[in-house]
Protein backbone atom coordinates (compact mmCIF):
# COMPACT_ATOMS: atom_id res chain seq x y z
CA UNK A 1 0.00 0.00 0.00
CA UNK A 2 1.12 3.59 -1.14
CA UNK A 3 1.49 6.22 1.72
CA UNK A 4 -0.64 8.98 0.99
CA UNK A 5 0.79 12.13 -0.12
CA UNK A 6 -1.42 14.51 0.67
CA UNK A 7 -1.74 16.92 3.82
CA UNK A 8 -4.98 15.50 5.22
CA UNK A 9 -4.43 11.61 4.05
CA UNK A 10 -0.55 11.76 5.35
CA UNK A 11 -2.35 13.18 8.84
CA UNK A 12 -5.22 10.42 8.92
CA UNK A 13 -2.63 7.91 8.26
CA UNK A 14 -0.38 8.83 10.75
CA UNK A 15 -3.10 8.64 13.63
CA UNK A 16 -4.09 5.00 12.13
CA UNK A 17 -0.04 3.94 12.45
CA UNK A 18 -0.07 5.97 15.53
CA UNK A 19 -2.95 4.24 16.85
CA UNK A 20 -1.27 0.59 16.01
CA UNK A 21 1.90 1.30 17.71
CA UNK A 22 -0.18 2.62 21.33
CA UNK A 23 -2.52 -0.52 21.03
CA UNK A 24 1.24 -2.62 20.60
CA UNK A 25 2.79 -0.50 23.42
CA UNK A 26 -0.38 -2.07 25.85
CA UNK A 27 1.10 -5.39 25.17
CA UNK A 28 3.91 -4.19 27.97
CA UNK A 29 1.52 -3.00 30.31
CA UNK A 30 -0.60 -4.84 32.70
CA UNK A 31 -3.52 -4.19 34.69
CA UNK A 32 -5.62 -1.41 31.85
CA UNK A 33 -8.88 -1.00 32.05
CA UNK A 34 -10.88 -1.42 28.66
CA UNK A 35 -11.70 2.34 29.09
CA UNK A 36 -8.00 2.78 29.98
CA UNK A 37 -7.20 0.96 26.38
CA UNK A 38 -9.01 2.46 24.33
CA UNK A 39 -7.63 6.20 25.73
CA UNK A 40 -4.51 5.13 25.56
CA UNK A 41 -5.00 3.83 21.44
CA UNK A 42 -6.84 7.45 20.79
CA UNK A 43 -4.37 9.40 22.62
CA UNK A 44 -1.35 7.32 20.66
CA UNK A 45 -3.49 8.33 17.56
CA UNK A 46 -3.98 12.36 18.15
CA UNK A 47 -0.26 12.53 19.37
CA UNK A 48 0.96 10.85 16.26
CA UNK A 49 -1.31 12.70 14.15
CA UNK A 50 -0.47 16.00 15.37
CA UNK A 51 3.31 15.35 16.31
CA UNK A 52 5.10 12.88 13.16
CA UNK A 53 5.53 15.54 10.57
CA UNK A 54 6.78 18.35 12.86
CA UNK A 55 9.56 15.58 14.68
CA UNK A 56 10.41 14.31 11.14
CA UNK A 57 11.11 17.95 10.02
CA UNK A 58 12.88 18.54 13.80
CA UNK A 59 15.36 15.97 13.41
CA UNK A 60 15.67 15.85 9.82
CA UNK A 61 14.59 12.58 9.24
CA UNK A 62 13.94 11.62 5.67
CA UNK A 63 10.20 11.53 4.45
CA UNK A 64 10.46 7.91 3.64
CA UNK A 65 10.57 6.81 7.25
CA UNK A 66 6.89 8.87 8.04
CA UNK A 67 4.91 5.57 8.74
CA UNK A 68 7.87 4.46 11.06
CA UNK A 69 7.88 8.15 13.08
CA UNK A 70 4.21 7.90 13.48
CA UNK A 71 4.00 4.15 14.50
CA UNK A 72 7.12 5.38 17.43
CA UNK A 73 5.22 8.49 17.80
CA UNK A 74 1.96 6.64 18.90
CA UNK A 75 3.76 4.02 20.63
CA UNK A 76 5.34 6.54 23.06
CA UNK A 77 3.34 9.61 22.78
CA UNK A 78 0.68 8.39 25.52
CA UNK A 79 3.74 7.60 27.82
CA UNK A 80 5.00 11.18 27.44
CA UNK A 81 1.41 12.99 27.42
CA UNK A 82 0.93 10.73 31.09
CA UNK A 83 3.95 12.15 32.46
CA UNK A 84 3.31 15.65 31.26
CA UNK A 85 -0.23 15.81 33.14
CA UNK A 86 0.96 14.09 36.21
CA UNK A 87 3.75 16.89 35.83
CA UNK A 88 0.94 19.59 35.86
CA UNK A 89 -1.43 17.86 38.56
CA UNK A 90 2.25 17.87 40.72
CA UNK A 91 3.28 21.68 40.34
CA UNK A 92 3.16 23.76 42.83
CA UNK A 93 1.63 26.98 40.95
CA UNK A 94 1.21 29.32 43.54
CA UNK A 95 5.31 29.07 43.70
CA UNK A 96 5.92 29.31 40.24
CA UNK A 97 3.63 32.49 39.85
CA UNK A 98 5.32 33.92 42.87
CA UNK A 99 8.79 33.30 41.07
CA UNK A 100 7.56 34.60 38.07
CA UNK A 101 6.67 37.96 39.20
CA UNK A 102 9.79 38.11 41.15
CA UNK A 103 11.73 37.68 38.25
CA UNK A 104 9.68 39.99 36.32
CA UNK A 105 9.93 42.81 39.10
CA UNK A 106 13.92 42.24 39.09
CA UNK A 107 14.23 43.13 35.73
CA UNK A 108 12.18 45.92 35.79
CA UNK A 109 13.93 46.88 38.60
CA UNK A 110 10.94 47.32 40.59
């Protein structure tokens, strides 16, 4: 099978790799939900559909390897949105906001 070449086929393909390489990544983890699955196999498709072309221009990877970059996208692109939001649930924003304005008020020289 060809890969598309167009914007909007090359982005609809990517999320259907991306979505094969989260449903593989499950294989490694125990314990999911069917809910849980079928997040993590959407969320592995949205990340790979938004996020393949922009890494393959990033790194300079050559257009051939697309499918590839979208199926490693998908695997690992739940794994790295997870750790993100845990990231955000675990900040302590009151301190960062405080540190932001006194940085901002040091500069100014307020």
């Amino acid at each position: 099978m060809q890969p598309p070449d167009t914007f909007p086929e090359a982005k609809l393909w990517a999320a259907a790799i991306g979505a094969v390489g989260a449903a593989f990544s499950m294989a490694f983890i125990k314990d999911l939900t069917p809910w849980q699955k079928a997040v993590m196999v959407l969320v592995g498709a949205v990340i790979a559909a938004l996020f393949t072309q922009p890494i393959i221009e990033l790194i300079g990877m050559p257009p051939g390897w697309r499918d590839g970059a979208a199926f490693l996208v998908g695997m690992f692109g739940w794994a790295i949105a997870g750790s993100i939001l845990t990231m955000i649930r675990k900040a302590d924003w009151w301190e960062l906001a405080k540190e932001v304005i006194r940085s901002w008020l040091v500069r100014k020289g307020g």
